[in-house]
N, C-alpha and C. Protein backbone atom coordinates (compact mmCIF):
# COMPACT_ATOMS: atom_id res chain seq x y z
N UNK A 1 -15.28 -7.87 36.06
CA UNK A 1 -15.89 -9.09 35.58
C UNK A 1 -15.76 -9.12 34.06
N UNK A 2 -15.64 -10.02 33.70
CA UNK A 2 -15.33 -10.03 32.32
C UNK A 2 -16.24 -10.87 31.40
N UNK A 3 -16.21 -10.57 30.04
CA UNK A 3 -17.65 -10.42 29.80
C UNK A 3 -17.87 -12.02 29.55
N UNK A 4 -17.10 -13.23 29.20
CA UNK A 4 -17.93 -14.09 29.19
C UNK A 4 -18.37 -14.31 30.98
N UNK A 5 -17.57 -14.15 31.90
CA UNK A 5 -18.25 -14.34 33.19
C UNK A 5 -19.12 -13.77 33.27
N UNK A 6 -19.64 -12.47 32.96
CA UNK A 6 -20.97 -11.95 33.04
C UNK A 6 -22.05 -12.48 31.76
N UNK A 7 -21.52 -13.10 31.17
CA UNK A 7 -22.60 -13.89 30.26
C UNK A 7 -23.40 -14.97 30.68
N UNK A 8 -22.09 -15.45 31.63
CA UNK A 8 -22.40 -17.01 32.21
C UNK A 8 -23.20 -16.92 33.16
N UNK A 9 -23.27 -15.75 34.20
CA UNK A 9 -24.05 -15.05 35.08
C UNK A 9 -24.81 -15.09 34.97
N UNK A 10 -25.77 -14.32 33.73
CA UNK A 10 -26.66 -14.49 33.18
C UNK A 10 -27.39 -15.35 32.98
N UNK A 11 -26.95 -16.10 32.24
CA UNK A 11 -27.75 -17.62 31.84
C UNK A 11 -27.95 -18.35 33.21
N UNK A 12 -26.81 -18.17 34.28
CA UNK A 12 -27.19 -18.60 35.59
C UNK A 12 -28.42 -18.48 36.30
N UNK A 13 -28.87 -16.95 35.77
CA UNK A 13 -29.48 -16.27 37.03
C UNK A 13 -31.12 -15.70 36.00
N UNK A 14 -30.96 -15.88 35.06
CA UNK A 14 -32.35 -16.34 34.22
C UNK A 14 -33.60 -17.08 34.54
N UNK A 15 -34.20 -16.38 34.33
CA UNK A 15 -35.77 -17.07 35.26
C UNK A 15 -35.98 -18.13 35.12
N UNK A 16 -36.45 -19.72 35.48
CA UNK A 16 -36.33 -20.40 34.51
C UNK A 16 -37.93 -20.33 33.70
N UNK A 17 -38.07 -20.60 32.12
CA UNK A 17 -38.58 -20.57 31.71
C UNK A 17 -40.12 -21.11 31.72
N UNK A 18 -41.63 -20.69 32.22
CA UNK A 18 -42.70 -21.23 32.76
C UNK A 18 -43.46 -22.11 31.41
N UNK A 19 -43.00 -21.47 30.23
CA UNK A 19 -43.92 -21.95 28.91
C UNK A 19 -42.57 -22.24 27.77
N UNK A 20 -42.95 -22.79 26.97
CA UNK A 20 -41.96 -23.22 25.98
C UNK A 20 -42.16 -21.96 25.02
N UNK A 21 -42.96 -21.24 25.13
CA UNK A 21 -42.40 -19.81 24.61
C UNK A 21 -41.08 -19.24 24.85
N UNK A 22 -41.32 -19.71 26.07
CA UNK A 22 -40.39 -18.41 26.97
C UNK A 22 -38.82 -18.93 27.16
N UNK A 23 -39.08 -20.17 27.12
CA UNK A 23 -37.76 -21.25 26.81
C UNK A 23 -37.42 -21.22 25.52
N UNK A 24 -38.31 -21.01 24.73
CA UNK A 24 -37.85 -20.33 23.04
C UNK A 24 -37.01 -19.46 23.11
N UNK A 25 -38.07 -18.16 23.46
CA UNK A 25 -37.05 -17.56 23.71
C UNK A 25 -36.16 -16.88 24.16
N UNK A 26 -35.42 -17.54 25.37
CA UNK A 26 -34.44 -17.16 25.92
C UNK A 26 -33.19 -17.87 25.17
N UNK A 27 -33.83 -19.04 24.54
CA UNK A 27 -32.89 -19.73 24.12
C UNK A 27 -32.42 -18.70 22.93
N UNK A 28 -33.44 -18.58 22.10
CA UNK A 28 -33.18 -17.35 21.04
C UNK A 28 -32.26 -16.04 21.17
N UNK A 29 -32.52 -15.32 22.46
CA UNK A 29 -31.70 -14.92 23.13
C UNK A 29 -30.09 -14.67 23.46
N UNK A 30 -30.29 -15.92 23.86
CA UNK A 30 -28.50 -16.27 24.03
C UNK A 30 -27.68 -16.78 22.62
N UNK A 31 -28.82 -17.62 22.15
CA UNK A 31 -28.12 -17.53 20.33
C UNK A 31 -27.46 -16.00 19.79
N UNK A 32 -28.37 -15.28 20.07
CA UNK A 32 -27.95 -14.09 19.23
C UNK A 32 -27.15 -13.45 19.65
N UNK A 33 -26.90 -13.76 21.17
CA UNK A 33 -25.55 -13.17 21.75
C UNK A 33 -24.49 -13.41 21.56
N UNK A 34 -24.95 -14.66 21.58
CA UNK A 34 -23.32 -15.33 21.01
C UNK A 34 -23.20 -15.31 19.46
N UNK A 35 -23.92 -14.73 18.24
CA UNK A 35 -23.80 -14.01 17.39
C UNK A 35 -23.09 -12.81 17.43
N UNK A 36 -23.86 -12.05 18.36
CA UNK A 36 -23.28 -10.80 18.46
C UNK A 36 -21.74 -10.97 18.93
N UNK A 37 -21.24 -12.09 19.74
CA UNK A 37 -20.24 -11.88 19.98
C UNK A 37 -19.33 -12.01 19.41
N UNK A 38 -19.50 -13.22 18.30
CA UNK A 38 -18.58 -13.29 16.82
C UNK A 38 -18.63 -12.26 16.11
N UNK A 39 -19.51 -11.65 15.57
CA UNK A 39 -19.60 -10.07 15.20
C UNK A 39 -18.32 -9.29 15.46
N UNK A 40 -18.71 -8.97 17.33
CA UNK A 40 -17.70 -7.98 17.86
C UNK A 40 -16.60 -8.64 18.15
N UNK A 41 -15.91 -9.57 17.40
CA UNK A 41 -14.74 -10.21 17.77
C UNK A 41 -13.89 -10.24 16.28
N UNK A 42 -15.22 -10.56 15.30
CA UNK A 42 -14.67 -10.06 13.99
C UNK A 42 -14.38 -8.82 13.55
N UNK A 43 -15.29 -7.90 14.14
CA UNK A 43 -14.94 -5.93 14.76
C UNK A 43 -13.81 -5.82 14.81
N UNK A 44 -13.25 -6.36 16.11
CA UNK A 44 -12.28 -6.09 16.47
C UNK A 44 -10.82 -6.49 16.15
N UNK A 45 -11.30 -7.68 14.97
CA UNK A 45 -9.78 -7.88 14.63
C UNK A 45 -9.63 -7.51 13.64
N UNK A 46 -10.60 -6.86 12.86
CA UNK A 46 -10.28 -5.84 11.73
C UNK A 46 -10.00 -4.56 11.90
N UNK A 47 -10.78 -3.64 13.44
CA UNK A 47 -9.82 -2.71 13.75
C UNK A 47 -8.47 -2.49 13.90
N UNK A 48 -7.95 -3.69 14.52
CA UNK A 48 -6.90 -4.06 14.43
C UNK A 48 -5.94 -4.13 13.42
N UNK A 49 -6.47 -4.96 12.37
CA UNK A 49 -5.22 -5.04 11.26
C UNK A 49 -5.68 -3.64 10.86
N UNK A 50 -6.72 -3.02 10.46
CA UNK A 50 -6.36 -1.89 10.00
C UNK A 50 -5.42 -0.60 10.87
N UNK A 51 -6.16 -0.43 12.08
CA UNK A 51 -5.20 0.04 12.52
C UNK A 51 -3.46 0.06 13.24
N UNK A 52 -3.71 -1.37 13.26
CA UNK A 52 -2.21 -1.78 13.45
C UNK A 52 -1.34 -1.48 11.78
N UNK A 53 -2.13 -1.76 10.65
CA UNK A 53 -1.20 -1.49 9.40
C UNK A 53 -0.74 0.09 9.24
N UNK A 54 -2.14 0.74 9.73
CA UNK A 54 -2.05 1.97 9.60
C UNK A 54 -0.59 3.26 10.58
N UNK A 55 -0.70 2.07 11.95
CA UNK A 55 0.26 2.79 12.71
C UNK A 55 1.54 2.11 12.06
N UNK A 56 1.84 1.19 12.01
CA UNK A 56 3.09 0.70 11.44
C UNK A 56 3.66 1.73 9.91
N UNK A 57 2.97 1.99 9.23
CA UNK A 57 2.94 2.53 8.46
C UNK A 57 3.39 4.14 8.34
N UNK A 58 2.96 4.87 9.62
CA UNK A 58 3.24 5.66 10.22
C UNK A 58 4.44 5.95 10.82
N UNK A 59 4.88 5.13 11.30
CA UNK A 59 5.83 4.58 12.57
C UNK A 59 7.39 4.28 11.40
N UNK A 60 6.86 3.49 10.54
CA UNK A 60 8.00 3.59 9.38
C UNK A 60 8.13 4.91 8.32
N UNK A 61 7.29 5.70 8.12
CA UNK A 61 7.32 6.96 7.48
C UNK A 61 8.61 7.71 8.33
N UNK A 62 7.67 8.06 9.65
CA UNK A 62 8.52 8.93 10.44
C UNK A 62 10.26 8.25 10.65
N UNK A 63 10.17 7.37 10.81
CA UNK A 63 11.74 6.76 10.87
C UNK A 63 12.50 6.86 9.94
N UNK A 64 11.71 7.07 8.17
CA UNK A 64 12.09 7.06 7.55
C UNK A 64 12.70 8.80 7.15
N UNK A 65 12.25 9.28 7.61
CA UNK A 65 12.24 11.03 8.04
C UNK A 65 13.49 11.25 8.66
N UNK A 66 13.44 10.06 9.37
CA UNK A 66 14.69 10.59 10.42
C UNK A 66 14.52 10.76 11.73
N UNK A 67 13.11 10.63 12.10
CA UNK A 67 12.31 10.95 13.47
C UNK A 67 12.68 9.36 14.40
N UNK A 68 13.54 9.44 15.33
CA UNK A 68 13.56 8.52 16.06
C UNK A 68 13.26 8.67 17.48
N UNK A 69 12.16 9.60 17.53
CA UNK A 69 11.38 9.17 18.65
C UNK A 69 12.61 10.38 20.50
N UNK A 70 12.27 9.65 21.36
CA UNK A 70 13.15 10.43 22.26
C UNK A 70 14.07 9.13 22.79
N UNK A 71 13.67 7.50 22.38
CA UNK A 71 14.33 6.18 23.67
C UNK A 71 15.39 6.26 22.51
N UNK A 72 15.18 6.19 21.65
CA UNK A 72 16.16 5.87 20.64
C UNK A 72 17.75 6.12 20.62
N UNK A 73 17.24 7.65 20.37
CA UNK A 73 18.80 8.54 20.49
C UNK A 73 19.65 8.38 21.76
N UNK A 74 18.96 8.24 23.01
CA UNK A 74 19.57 7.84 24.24
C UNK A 74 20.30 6.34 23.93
N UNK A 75 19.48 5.46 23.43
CA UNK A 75 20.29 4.33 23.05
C UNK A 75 21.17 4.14 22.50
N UNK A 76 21.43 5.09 21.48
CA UNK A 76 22.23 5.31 20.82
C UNK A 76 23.70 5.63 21.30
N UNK A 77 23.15 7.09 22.29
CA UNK A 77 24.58 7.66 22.43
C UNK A 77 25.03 6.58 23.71
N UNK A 78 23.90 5.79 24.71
CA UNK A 78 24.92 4.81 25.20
C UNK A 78 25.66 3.70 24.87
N UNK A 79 24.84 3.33 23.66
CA UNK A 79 25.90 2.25 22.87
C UNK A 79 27.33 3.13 22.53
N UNK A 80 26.55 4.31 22.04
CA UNK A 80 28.07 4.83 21.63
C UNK A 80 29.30 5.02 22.66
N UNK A 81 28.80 5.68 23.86
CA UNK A 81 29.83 5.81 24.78
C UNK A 81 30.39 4.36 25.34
N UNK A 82 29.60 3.39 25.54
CA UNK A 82 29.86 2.07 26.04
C UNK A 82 31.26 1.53 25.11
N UNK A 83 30.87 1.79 23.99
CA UNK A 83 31.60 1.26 22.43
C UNK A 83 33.02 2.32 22.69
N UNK A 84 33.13 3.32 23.02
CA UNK A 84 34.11 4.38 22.53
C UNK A 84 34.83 3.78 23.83
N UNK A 85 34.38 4.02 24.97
CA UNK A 85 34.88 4.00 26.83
C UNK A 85 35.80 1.96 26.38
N UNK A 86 35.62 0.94 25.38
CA UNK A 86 36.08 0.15 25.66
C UNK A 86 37.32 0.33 24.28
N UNK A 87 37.01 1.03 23.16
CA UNK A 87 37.99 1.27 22.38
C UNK A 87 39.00 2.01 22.67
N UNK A 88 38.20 3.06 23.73
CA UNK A 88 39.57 3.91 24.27
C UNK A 88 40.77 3.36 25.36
N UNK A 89 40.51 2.50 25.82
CA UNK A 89 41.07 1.78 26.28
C UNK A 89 41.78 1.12 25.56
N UNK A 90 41.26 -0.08 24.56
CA UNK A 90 42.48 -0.21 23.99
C UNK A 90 43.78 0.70 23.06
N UNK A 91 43.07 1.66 22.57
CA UNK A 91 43.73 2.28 21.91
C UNK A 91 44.72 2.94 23.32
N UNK A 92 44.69 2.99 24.60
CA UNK A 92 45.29 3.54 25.29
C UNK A 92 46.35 2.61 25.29
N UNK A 93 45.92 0.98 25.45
CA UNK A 93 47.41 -0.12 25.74
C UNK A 93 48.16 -0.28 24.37
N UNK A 94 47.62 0.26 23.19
CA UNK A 94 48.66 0.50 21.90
C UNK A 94 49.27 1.54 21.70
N UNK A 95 48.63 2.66 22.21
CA UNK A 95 50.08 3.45 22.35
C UNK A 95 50.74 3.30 23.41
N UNK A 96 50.58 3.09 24.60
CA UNK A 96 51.52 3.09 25.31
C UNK A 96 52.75 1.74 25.07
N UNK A 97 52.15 0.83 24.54
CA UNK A 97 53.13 -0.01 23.67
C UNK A 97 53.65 0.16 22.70
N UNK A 98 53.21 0.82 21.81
CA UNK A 98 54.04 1.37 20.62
C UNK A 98 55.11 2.54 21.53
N UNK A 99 54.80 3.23 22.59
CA UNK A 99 56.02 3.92 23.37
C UNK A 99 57.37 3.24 24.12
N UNK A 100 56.66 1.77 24.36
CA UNK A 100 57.79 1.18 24.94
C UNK A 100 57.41 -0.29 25.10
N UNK A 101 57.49 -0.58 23.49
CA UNK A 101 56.95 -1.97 23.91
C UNK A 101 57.94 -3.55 24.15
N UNK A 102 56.87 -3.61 25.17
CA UNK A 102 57.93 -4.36 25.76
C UNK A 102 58.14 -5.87 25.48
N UNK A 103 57.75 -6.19 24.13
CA UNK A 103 58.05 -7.57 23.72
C UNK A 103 58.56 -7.13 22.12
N UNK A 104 59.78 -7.80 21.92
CA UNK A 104 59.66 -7.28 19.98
C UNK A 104 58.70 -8.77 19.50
N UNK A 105 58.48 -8.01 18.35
CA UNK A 105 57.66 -8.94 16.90
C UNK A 105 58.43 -10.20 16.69
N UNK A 106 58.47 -11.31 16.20
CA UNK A 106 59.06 -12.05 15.65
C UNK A 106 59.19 -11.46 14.35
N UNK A 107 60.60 -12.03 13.80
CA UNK A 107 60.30 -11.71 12.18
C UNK A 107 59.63 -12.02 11.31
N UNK A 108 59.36 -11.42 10.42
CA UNK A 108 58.48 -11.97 9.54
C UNK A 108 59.03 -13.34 8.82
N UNK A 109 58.61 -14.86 8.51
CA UNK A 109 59.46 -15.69 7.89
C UNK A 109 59.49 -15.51 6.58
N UNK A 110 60.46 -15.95 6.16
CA UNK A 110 60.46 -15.59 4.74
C UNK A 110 60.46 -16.58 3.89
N UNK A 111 60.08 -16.26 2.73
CA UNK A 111 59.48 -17.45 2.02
C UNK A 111 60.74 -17.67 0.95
N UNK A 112 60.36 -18.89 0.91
CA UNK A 112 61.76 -19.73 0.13
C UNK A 112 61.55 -19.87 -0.84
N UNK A 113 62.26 -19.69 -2.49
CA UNK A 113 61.95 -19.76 -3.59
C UNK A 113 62.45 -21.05 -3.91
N UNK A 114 61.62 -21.91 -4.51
CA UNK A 114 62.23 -23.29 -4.88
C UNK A 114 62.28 -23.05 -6.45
């Protein structure tokens, strides 16, 4: 249950009030909750930037180290093999064309001196 549903619960299931005291304050009550809840909402988004600046901060140190973690380097060497496995290939249909290739060049044209 989540907490405004259990808030709403609440106010549901609240006695109803016999004296205008008591309707004071409950009303008083739920004011301050919903104080409290801006509070812990402003809490929490300052834990946040601080600790989100703080890990980022971290997170770029170590990279800056040289520390890339364990997904990284795997990514790496499969880009690399992906990258090499399609260059090697071509480099396989240029030499075997430079062994016997089977169309000649056109000549180069040559330029006309006026």
């Amino acid at each position: 249950m989540s907490y405004k549903t259990a808030q709403q619960a609440a106010k549901n299931t609240a006695k109803a009030p016999e004296t205008q005291s008591e309707q004071t304050g409950q009303e008083a009550g739920f004011n301050m909750d919903d104080q409290f809840e801006s509070f812990d909402a402003a809490v929490a988004d300052s834990i946040v930037d601080l600790r989100g600046a703080r890990i980022m901060q971290m997170v770029l140190t170590r990279i800056g180290g040289g520390d890339l973690g364990k997904i990284a380097p795997q990514m790496f060497k499969s880009f690399e093999q992906g990258t090499l496995g399609a260059l090697g290939e071509q480099k396989k249909q240029l030499s075997e064309w430079h062994e016997k290739p089977l169309k000649a060049l056109a000549p180069a044209a040559k330029s006309s001196a006026s």
